[in-house]
Structures are given as structure tokens and as C-alpha cells.
C-alpha atoms as a PDB file:
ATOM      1  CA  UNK A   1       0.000   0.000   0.000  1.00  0.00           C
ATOM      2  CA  UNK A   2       2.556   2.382   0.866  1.00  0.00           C
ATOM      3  CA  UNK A   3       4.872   1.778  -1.792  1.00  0.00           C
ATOM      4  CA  UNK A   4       1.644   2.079  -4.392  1.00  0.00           C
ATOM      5  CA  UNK A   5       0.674   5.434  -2.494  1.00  0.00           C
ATOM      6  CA  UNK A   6       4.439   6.631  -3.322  1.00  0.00           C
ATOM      7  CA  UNK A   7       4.396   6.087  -7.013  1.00  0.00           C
ATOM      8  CA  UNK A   8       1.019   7.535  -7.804  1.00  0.00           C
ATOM      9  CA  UNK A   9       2.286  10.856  -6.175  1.00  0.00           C
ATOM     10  CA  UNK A  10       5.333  10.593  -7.664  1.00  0.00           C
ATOM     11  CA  UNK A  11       3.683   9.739 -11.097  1.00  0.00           C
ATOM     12  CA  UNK A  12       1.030  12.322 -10.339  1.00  0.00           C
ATOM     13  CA  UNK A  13       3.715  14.888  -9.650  1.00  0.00           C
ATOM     14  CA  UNK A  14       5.569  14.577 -13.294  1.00  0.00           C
ATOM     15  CA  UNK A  15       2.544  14.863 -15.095  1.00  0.00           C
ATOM     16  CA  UNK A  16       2.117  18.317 -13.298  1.00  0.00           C
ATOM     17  CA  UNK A  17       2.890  21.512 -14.948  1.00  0.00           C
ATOM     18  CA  UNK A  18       5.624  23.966 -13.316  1.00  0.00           C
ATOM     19  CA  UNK A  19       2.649  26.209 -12.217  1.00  0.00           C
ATOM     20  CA  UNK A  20       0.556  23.404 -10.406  1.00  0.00           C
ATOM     21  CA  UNK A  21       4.166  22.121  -8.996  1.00  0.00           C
ATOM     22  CA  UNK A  22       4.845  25.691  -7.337  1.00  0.00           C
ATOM     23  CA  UNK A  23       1.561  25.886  -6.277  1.00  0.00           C
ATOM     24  CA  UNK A  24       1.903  22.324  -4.630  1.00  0.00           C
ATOM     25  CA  UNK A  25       5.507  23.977  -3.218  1.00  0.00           C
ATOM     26  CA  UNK A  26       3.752  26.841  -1.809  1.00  0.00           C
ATOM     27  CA  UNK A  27       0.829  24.879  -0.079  1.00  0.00           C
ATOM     28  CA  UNK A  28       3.463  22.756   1.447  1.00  0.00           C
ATOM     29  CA  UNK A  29       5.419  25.150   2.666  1.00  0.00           C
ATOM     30  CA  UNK A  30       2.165  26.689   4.597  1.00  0.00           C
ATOM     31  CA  UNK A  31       1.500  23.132   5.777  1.00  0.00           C
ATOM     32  CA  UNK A  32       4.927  22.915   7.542  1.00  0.00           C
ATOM     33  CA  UNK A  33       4.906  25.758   9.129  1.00  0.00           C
ATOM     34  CA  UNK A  34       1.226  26.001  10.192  1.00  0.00           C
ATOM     35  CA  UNK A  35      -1.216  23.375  10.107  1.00  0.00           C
ATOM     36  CA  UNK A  36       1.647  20.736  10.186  1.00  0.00           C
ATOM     37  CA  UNK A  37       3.089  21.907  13.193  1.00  0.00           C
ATOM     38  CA  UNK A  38       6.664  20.792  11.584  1.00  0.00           C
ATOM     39  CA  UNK A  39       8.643  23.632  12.140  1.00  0.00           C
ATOM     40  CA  UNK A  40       8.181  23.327  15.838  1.00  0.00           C
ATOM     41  CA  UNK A  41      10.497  19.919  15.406  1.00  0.00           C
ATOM     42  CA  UNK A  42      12.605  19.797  12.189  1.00  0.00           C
ATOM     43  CA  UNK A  43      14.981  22.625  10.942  1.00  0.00           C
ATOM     44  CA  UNK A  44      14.449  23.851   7.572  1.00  0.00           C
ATOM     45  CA  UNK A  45      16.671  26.356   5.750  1.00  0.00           C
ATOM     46  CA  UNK A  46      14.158  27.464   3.264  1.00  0.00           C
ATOM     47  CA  UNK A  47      11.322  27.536   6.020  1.00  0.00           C
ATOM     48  CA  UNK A  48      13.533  29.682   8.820  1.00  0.00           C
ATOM     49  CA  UNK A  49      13.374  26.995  11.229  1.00  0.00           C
ATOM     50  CA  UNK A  50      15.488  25.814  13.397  1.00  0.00           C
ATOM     51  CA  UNK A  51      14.744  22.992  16.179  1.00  0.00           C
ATOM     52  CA  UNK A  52      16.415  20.085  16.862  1.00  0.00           C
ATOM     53  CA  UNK A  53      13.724  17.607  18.576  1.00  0.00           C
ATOM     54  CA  UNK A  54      13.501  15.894  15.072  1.00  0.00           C
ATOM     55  CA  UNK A  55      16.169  15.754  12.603  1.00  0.00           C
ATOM     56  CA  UNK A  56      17.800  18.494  10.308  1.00  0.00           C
ATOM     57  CA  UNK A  57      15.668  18.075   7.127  1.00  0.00           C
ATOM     58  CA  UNK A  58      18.214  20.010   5.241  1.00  0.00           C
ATOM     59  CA  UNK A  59      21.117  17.242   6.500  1.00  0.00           C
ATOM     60  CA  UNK A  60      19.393  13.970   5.441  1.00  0.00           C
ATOM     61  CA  UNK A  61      17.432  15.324   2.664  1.00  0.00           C
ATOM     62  CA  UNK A  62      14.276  12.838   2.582  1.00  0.00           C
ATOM     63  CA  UNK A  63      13.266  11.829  -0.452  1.00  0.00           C
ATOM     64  CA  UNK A  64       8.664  12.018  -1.160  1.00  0.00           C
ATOM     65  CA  UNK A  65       7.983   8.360  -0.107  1.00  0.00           C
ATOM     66  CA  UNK A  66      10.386   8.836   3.102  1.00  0.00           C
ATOM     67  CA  UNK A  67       8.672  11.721   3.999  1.00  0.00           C
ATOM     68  CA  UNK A  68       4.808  10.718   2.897  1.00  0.00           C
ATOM     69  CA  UNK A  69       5.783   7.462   5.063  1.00  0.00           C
ATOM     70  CA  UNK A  70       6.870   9.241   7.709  1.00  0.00           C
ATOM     71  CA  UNK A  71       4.046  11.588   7.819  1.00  0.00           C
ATOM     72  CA  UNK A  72       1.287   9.558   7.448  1.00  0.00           C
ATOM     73  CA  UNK A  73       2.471   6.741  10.291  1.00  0.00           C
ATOM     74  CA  UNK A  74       4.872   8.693  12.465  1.00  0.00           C
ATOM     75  CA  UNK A  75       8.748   7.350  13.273  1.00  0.00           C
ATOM     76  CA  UNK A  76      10.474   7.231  16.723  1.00  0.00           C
ATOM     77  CA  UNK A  77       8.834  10.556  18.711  1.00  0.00           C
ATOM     78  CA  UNK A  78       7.088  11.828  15.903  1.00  0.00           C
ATOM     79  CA  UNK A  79       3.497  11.221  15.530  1.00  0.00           C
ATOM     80  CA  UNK A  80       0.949   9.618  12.711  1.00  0.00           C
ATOM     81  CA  UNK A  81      -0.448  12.552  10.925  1.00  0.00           C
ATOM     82  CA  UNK A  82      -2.936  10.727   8.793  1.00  0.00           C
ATOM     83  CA  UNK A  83      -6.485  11.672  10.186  1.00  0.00           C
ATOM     84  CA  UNK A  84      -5.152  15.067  11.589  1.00  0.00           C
ATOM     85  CA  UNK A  85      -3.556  15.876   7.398  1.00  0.00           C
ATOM     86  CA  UNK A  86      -5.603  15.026   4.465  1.00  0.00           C
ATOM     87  CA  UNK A  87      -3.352  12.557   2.182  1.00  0.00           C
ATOM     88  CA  UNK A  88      -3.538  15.664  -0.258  1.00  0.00           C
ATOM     89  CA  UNK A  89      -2.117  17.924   2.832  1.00  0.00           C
ATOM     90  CA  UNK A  90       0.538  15.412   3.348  1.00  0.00           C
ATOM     91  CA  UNK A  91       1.641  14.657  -0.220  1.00  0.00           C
ATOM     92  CA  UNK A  92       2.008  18.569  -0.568  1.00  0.00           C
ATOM     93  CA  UNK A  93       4.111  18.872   2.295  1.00  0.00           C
ATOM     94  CA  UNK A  94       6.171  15.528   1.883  1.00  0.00           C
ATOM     95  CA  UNK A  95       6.648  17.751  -1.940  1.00  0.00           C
ATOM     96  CA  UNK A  96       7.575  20.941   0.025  1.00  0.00           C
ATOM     97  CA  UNK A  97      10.354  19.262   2.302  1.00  0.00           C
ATOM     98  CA  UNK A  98      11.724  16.981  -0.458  1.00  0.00           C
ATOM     99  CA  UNK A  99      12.449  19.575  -2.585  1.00  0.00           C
ATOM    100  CA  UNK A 100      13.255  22.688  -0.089  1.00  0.00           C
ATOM    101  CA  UNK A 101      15.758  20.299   1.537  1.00  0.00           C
ATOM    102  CA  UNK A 102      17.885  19.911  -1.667  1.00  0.00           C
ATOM    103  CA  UNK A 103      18.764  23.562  -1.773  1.00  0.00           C
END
């Protein structure tokens, strides 16, 4: 199931334009540092935070499945996020942090 989750994002996300991409970007980004909560745990360089109960995003740059994975059934202290995120909110923020953390 999870692997079959991971590639229809990831097919779903090359079949999207640029636009619909930065849009998906942007909505992520709001997730992470809002609704998600994730900026109160994980650093992020492009989203100004800086905490170190979770790990450095930017140090083991995640790729999408990691991060939907990790997400939706929470790892060591971190939570399950499915039922508190829609899949769509955490597909756009497993896009956000997979791509801000390669920069």
C-alpha cells in the first residue's frame, strides 16, 4: 500500500505543470509551518526553522515516499499525521520538504 501510495504521487507529480508544482511547493510550505506543526520539530533552511527535537531536514534530505511514510504513520517521537492531514495535505508537504531540503 505504501509503496503504491508513493508512485502515484510521484507519477502524479511529473505529469504536473511547473505552475501546479509551485503551487503544490507553496501549499506545502504553509502546511509545515502552520497546520503541520513541523517547524516546531525539524529545521528547515528554506522555512527559517530551526529545532532540533527531530532531525535536520536540510542534512538527510528525505526523499517524497520517506517523507509521505513518515508523515502519514509517524517514526520514533514523531506522531501519525494521517487523520489530523488530508493525504492531499501530506503529499504537498512531503513535496515541500523533499524539494526545499535539496537547496
Amino acid at each position: 500500500m505504501k509503496i503504491k501510495l508513493s508512485f502515484l504521487l510521484i507519477l502524479n507529480l511529473i505529469v504536473f505543470n511547473q505552475s501546479t508544482s509551485d503551487e503544490m511547493f507553496n501549499i506545502g510550505k504553509e502546511i509545515f509551518l502552520n497546520s503541520g506543526n513541523c517547524a516546531t520539530c525539524h529545521s528547515l533552511k528554506d522555512a527559517g526553522s530551526i529545532a532540533n527535537v527531530g532531525p535536520n531536514l536540510n542534512e538527510i534530505r528525505p526523499n517524497i515516499g520517506r517523507v509521505i511514510n513518515s508523515v502519514t504513520n509517524g517514526i520514533g517521537v514523531m506522531p501519525a499525521q494521517l487523520g489530523i492531514l488530508s493525504e492531499k495535505e501530506i503529499e504537498a508537504v512531503a513535496y515541500y520538504v523533499s524539494e526545499a531540503s535539496m537547496n
